[in-house]
C-alpha atoms as a PDB file:
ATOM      1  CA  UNK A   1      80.597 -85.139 150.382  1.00  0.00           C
ATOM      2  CA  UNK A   2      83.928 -83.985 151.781  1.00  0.00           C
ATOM      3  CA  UNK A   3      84.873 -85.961 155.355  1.00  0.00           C
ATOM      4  CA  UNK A   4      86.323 -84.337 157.992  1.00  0.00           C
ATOM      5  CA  UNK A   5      87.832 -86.334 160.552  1.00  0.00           C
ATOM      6  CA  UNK A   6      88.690 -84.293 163.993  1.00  0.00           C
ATOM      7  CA  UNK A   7      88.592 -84.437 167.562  1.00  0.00           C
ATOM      8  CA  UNK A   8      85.653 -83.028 168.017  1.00  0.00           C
ATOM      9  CA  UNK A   9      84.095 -79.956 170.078  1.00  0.00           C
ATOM     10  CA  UNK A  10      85.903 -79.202 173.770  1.00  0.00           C
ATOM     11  CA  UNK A  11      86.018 -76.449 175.746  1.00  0.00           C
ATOM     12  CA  UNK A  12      84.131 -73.651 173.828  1.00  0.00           C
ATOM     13  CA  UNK A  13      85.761 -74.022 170.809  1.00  0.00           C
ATOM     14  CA  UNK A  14      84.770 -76.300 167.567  1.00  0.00           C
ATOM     15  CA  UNK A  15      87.651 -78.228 168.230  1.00  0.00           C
ATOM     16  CA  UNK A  16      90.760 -77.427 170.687  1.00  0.00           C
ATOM     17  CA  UNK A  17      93.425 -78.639 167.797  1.00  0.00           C
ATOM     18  CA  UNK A  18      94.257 -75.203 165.989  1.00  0.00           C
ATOM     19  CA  UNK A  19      95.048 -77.340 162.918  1.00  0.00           C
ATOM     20  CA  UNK A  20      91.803 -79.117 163.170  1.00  0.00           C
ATOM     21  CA  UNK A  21      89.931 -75.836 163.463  1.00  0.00           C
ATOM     22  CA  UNK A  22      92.248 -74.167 160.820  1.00  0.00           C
ATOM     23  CA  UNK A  23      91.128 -76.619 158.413  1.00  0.00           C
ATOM     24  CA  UNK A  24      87.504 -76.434 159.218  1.00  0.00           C
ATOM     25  CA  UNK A  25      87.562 -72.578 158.821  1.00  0.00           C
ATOM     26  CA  UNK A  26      88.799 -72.557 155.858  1.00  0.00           C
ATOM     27  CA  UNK A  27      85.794 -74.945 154.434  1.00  0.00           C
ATOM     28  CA  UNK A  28      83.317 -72.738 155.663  1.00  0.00           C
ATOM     29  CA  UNK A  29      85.017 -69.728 154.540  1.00  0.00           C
ATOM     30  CA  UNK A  30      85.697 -71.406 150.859  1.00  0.00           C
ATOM     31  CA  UNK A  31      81.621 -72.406 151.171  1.00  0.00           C
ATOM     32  CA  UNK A  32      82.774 -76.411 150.425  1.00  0.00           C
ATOM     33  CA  UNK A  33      79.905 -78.293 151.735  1.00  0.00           C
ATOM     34  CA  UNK A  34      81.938 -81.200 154.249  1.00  0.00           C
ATOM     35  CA  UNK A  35      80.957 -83.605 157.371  1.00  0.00           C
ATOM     36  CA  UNK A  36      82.188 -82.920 160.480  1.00  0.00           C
ATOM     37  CA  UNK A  37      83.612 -86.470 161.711  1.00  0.00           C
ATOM     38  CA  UNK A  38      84.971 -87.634 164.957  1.00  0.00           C
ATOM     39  CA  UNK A  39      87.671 -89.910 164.831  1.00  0.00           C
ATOM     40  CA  UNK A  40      90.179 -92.242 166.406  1.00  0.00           C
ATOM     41  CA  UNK A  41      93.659 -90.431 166.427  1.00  0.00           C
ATOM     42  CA  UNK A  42      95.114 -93.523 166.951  1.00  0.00           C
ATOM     43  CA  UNK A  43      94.168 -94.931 163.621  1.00  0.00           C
ATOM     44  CA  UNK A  44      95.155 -91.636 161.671  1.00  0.00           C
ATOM     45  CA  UNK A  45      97.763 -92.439 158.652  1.00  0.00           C
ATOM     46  CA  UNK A  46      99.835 -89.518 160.343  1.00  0.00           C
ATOM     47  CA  UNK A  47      99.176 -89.867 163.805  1.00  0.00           C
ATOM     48  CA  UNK A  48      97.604 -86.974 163.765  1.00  0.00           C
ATOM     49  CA  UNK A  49      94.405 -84.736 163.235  1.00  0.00           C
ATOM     50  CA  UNK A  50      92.718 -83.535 160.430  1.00  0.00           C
ATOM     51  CA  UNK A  51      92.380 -85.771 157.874  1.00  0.00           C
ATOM     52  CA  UNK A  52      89.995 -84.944 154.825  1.00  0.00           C
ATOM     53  CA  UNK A  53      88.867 -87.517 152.714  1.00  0.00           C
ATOM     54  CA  UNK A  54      87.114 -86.909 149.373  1.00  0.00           C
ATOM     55  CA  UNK A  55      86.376 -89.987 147.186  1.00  0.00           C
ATOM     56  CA  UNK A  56      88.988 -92.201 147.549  1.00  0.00           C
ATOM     57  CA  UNK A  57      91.644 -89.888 148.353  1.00  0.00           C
ATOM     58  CA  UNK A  58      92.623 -89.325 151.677  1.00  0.00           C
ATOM     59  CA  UNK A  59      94.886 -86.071 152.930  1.00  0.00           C
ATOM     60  CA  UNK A  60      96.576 -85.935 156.129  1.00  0.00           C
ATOM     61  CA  UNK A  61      98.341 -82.075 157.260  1.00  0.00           C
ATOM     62  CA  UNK A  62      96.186 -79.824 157.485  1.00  0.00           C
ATOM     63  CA  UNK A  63      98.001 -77.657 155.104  1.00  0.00           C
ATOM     64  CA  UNK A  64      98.345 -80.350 152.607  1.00  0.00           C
ATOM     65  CA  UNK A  65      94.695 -80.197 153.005  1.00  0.00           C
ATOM     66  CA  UNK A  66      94.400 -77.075 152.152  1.00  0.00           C
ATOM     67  CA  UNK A  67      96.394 -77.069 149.114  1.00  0.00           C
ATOM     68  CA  UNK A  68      94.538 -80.405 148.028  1.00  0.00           C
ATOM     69  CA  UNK A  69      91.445 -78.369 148.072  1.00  0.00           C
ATOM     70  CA  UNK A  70      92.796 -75.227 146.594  1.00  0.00           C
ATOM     71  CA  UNK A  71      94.407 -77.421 143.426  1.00  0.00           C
ATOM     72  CA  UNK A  72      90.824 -79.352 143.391  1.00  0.00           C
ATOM     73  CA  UNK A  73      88.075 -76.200 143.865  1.00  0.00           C
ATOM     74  CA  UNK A  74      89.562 -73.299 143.543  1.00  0.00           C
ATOM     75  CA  UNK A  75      91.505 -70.810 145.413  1.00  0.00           C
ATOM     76  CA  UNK A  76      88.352 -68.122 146.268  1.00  0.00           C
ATOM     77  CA  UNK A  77      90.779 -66.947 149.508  1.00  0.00           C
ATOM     78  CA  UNK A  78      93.535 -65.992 148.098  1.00  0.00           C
ATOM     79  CA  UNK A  79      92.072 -63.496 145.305  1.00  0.00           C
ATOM     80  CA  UNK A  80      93.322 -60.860 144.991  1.00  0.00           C
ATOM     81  CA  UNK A  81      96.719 -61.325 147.125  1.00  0.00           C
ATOM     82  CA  UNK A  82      99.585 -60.648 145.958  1.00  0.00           C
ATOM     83  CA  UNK A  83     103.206 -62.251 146.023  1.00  0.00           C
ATOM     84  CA  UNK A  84     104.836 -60.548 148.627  1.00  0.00           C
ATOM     85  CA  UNK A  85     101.523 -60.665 150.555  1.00  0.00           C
ATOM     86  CA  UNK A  86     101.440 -64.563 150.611  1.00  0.00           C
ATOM     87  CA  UNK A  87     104.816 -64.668 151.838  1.00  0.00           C
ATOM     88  CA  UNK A  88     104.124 -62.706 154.920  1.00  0.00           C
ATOM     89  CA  UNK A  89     100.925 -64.940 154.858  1.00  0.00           C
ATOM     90  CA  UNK A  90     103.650 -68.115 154.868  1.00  0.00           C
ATOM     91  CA  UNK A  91     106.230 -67.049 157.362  1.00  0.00           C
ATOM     92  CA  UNK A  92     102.921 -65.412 160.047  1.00  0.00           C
ATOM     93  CA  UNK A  93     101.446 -69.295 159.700  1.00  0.00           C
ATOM     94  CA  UNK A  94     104.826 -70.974 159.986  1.00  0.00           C
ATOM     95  CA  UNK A  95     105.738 -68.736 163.350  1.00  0.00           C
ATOM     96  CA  UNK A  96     102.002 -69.843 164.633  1.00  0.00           C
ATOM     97  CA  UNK A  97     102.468 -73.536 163.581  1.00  0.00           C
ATOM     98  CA  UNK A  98     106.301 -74.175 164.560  1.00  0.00           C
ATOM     99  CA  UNK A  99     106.550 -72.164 168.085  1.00  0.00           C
ATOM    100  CA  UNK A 100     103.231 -70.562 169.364  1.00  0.00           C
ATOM    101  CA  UNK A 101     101.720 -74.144 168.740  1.00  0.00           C
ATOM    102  CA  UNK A 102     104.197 -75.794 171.514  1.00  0.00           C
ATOM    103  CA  UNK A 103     103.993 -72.923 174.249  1.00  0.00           C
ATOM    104  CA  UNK A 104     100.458 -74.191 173.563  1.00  0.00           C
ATOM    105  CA  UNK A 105     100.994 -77.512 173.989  1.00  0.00           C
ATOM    106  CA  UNK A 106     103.301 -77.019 177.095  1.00  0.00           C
ATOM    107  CA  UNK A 107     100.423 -75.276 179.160  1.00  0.00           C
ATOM    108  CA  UNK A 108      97.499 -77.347 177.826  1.00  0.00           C
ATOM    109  CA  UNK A 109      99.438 -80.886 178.702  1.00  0.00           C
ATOM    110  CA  UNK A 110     102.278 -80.272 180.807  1.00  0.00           C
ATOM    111  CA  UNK A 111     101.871 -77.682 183.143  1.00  0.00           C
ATOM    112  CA  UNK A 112     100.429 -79.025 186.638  1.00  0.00           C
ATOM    113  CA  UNK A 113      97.368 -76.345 186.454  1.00  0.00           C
ATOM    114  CA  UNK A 114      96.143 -77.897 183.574  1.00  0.00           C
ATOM    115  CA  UNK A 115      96.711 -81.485 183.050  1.00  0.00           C
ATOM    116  CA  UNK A 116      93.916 -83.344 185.091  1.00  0.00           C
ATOM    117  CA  UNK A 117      91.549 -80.737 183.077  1.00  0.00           C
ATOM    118  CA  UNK A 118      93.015 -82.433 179.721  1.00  0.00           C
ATOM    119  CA  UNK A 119      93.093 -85.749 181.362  1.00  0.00           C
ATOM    120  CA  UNK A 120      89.516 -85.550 182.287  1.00  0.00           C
ATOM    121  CA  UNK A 121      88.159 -84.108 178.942  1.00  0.00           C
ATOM    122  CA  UNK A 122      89.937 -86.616 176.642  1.00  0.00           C
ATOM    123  CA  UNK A 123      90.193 -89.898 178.631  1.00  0.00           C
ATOM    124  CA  UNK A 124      87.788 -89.965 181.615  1.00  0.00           C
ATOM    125  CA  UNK A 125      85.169 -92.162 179.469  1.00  0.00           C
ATOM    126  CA  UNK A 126      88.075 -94.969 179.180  1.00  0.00           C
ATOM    127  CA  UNK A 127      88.131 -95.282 183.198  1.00  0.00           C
ATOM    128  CA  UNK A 128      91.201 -96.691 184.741  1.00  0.00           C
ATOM    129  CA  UNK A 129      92.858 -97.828 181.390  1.00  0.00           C
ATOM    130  CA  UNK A 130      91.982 -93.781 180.309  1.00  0.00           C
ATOM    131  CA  UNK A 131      94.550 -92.871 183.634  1.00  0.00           C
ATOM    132  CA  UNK A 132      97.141 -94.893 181.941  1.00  0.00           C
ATOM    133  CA  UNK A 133      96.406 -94.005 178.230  1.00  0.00           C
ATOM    134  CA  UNK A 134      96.916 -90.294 179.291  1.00  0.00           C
ATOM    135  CA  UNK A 135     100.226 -90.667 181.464  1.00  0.00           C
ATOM    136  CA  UNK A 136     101.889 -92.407 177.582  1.00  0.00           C
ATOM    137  CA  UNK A 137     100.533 -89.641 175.282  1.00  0.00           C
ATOM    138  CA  UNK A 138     101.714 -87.040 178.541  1.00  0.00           C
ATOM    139  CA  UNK A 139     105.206 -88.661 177.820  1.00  0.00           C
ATOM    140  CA  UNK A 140     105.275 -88.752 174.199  1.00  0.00           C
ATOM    141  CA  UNK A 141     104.147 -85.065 174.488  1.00  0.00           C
ATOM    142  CA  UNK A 142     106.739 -84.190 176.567  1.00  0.00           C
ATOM    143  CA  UNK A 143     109.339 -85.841 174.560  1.00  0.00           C
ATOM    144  CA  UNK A 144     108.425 -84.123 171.669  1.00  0.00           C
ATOM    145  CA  UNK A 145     108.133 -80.539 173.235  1.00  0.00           C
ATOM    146  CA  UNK A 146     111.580 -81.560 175.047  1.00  0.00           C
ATOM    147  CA  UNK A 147     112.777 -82.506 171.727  1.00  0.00           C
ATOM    148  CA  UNK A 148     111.401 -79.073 169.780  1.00  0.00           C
ATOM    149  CA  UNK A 149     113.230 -76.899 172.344  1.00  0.00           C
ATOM    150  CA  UNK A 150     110.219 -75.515 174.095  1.00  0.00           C
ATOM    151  CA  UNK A 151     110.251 -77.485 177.471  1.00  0.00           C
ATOM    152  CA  UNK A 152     114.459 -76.827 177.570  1.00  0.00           C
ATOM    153  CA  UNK A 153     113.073 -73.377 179.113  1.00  0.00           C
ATOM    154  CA  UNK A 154     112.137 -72.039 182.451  1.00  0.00           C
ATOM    155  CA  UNK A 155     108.129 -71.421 182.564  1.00  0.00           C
ATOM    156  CA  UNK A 156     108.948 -67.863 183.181  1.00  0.00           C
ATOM    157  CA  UNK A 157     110.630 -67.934 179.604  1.00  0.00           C
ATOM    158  CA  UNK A 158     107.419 -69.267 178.317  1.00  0.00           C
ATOM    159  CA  UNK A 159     105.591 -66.788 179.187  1.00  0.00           C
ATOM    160  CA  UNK A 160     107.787 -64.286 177.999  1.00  0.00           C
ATOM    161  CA  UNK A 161     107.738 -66.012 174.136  1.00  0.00           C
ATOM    162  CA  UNK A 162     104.013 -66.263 174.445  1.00  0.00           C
ATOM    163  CA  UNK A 163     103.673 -62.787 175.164  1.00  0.00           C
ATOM    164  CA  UNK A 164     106.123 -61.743 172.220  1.00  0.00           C
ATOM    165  CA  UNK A 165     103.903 -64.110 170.300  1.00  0.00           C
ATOM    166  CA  UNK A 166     100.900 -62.203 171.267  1.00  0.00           C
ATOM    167  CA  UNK A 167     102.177 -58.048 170.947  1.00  0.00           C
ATOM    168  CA  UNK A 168     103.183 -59.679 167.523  1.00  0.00           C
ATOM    169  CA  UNK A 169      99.910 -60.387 166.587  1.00  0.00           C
ATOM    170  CA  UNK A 170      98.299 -57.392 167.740  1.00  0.00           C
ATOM    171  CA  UNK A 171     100.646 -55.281 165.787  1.00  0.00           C
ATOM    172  CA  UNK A 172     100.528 -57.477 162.092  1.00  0.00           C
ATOM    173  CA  UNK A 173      96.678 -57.171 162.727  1.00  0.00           C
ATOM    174  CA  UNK A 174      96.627 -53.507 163.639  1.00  0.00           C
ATOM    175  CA  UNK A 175      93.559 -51.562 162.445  1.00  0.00           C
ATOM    176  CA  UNK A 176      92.470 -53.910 159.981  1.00  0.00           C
ATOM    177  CA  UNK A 177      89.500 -56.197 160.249  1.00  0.00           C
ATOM    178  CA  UNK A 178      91.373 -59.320 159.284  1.00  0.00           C
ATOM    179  CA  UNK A 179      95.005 -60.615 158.994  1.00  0.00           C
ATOM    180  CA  UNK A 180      93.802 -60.630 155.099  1.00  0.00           C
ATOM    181  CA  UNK A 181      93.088 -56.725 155.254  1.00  0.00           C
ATOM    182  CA  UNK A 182      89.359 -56.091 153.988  1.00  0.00           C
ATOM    183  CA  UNK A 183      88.232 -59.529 153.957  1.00  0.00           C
ATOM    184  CA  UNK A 184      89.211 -63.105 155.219  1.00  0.00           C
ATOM    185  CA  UNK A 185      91.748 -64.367 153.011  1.00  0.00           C
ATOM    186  CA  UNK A 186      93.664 -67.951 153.847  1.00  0.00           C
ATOM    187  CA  UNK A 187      96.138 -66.519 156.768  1.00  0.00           C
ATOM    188  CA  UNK A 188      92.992 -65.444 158.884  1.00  0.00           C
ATOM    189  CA  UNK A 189      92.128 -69.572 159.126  1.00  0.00           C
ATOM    190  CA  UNK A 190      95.428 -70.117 160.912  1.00  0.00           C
ATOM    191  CA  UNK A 191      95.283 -67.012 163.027  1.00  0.00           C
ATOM    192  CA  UNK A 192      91.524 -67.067 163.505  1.00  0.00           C
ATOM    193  CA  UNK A 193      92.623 -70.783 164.707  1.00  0.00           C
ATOM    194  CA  UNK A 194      94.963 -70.216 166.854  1.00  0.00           C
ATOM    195  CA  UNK A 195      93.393 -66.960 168.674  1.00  0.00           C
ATOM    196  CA  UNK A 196      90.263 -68.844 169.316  1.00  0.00           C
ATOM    197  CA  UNK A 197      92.077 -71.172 171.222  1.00  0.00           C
ATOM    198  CA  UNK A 198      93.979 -68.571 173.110  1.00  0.00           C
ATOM    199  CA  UNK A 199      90.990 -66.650 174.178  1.00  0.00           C
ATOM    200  CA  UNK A 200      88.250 -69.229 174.463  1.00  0.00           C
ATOM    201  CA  UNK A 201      89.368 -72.237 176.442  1.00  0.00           C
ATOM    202  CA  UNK A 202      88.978 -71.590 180.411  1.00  0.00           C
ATOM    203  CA  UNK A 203      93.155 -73.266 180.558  1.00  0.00           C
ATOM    204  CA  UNK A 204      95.151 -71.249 182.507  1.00  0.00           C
ATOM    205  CA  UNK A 205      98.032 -70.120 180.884  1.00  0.00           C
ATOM    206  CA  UNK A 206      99.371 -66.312 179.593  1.00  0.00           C
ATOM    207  CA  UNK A 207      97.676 -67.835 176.349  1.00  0.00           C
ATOM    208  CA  UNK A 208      94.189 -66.887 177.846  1.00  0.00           C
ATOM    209  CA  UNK A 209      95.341 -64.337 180.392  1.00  0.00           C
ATOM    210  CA  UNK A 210      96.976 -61.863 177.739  1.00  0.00           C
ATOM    211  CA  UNK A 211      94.870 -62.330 174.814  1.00  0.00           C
ATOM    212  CA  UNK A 212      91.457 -61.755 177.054  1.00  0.00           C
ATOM    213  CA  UNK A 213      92.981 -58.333 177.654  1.00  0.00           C
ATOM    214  CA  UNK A 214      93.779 -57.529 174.195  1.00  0.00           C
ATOM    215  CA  UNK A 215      90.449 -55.544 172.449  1.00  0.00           C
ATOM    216  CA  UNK A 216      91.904 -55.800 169.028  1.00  0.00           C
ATOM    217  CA  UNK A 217      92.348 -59.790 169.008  1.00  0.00           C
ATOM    218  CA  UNK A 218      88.706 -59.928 171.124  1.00  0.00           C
ATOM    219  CA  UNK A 219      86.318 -57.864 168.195  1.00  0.00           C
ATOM    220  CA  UNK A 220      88.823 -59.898 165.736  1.00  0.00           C
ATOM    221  CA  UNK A 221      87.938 -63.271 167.641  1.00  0.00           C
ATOM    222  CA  UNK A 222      84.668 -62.394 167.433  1.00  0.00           C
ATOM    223  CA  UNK A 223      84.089 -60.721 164.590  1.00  0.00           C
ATOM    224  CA  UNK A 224      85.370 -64.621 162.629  1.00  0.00           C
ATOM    225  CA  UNK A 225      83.133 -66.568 165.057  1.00  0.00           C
ATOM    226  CA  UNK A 226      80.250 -64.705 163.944  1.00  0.00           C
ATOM    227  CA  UNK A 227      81.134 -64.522 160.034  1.00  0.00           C
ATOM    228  CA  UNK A 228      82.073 -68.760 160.337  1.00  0.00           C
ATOM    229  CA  UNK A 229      80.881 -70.245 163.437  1.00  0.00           C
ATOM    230  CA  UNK A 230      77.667 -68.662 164.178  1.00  0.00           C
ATOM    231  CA  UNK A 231      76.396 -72.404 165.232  1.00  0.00           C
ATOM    232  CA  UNK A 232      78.847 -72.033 168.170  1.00  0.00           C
ATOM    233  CA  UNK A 233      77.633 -68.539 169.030  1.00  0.00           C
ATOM    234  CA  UNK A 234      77.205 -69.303 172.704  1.00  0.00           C
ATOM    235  CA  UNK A 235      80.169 -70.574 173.665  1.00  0.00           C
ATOM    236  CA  UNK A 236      82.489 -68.885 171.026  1.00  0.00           C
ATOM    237  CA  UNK A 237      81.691 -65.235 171.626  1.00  0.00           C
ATOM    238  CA  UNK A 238      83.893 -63.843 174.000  1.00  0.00           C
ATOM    239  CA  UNK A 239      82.261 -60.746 176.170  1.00  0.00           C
ATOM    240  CA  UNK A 240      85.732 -58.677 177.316  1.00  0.00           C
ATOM    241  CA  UNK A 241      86.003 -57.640 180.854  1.00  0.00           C
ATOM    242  CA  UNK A 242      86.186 -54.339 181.940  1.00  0.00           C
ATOM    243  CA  UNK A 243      88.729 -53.346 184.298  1.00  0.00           C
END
């Protein structure tokens, strides 16, 4: 059986890397029986989770993943698609996975409301030398996040790309059930990925603030947590507020 290697379940969502859970949507969507697997991030071939491993063949990336398992059983989720279709598909997951993902990363490890919550969740088990481990991977995070462009802005600025981020979704989803139109199709594991981990995790950030707000990325939220992650039910389902 297919091994998935991941962080591992944290606050409300399957797991709180949108690559991890992009991955692990699109097995359960593509029906390929796999075993959830937490791992040690620090012996990962990329430095970095997911990692699938079937036989003897071990993927790193979670799109490189995906295309390994495409090429291997099929490509059930894209049926159907067209062309000019998958390139929207292409440049919506690129946009999600080369800029949303580091406003994401800014809030979640960087900004001073929400560090000791990541601190605690990942390295309070490890004690003192867990204080320590978190202040190097808080540096290397902010190196990289300097280095991306991100963190060269004011938070205010931030907030203002997240919310761009976020009207953009709304709009390419629209009226349709699913990024894919009728039916899940590949695009829906990245944004179902990514909006999960806007909506769910109690972080403060305009992440969670806007999209909790939004109806149309709530019944789309929920309407994937009940098609994929009914197991997660309780904490995944997201009950909008009314004003």
């Amino acid at each position: 059986m297919i091994k998935l290697i991941k962080f591992g379940a944290h606050f409300g969502v399957p797991d709180p890397s949108p690559f991890v859970l992009k991955l692990e949507t699109y097995l359960r969507l593509a029906k390929i029986d796999y075993a959830p697997i937490k791992g040690d991030v620090r012996k990962a071939p990329k430095g970095k989770f997911p990692i699938l491993i079937d036989g003897d063949k071990t993927i790193a990336d979670s799109q490189f993943c995906i295309d390994y398992l495409k090429e291997t059983y099929g490509d059930p989720l894209n049926e159907g698609v067209s062309s000019l279709e998958k390139a929207h598909h292409h440049m919506l997951r690129l946009g999600l996975e080369n800029e949303t993902y580091f406003t994401m990363v800014a809030y979640r490890w960087l900004h001073e409301n929400n560090s000791l919550t990541i601190r605690d969740a990942f390295f309070s088990k490890m004690g003192l030398p867990g204080k320590l481990i978190f202040k190097i991977v808080r540096k290397k995070i902010r190196r990289d996040v300097m280095g991306h462009g991100v963190l060269r802005h004011s938070w205010e600025e931030i907030d203002q790309l997240i919310k761009t981020d976020i009207d953009a979704l709304e709009t390419l989803l629209g009226d349709d059930p699913f990024f894919g139109g009728h039916e899940p199709k590949e695009i829906d594991c990245t944004t179902f990925a990514f909006i999960a981990n806007m909506i769910v995790p109690d972080l403060a950030s305009p992440f969670r603030d806007i999209s909790r707000q939004s109806p149309t990325l709530i019944a789309y939220h929920n309407r994937m947590s009940e098609m994929v992650f009914a197991d997660y039910k309780s904490s995944m389902i997201f009950e909008a507020k009314s004003s």
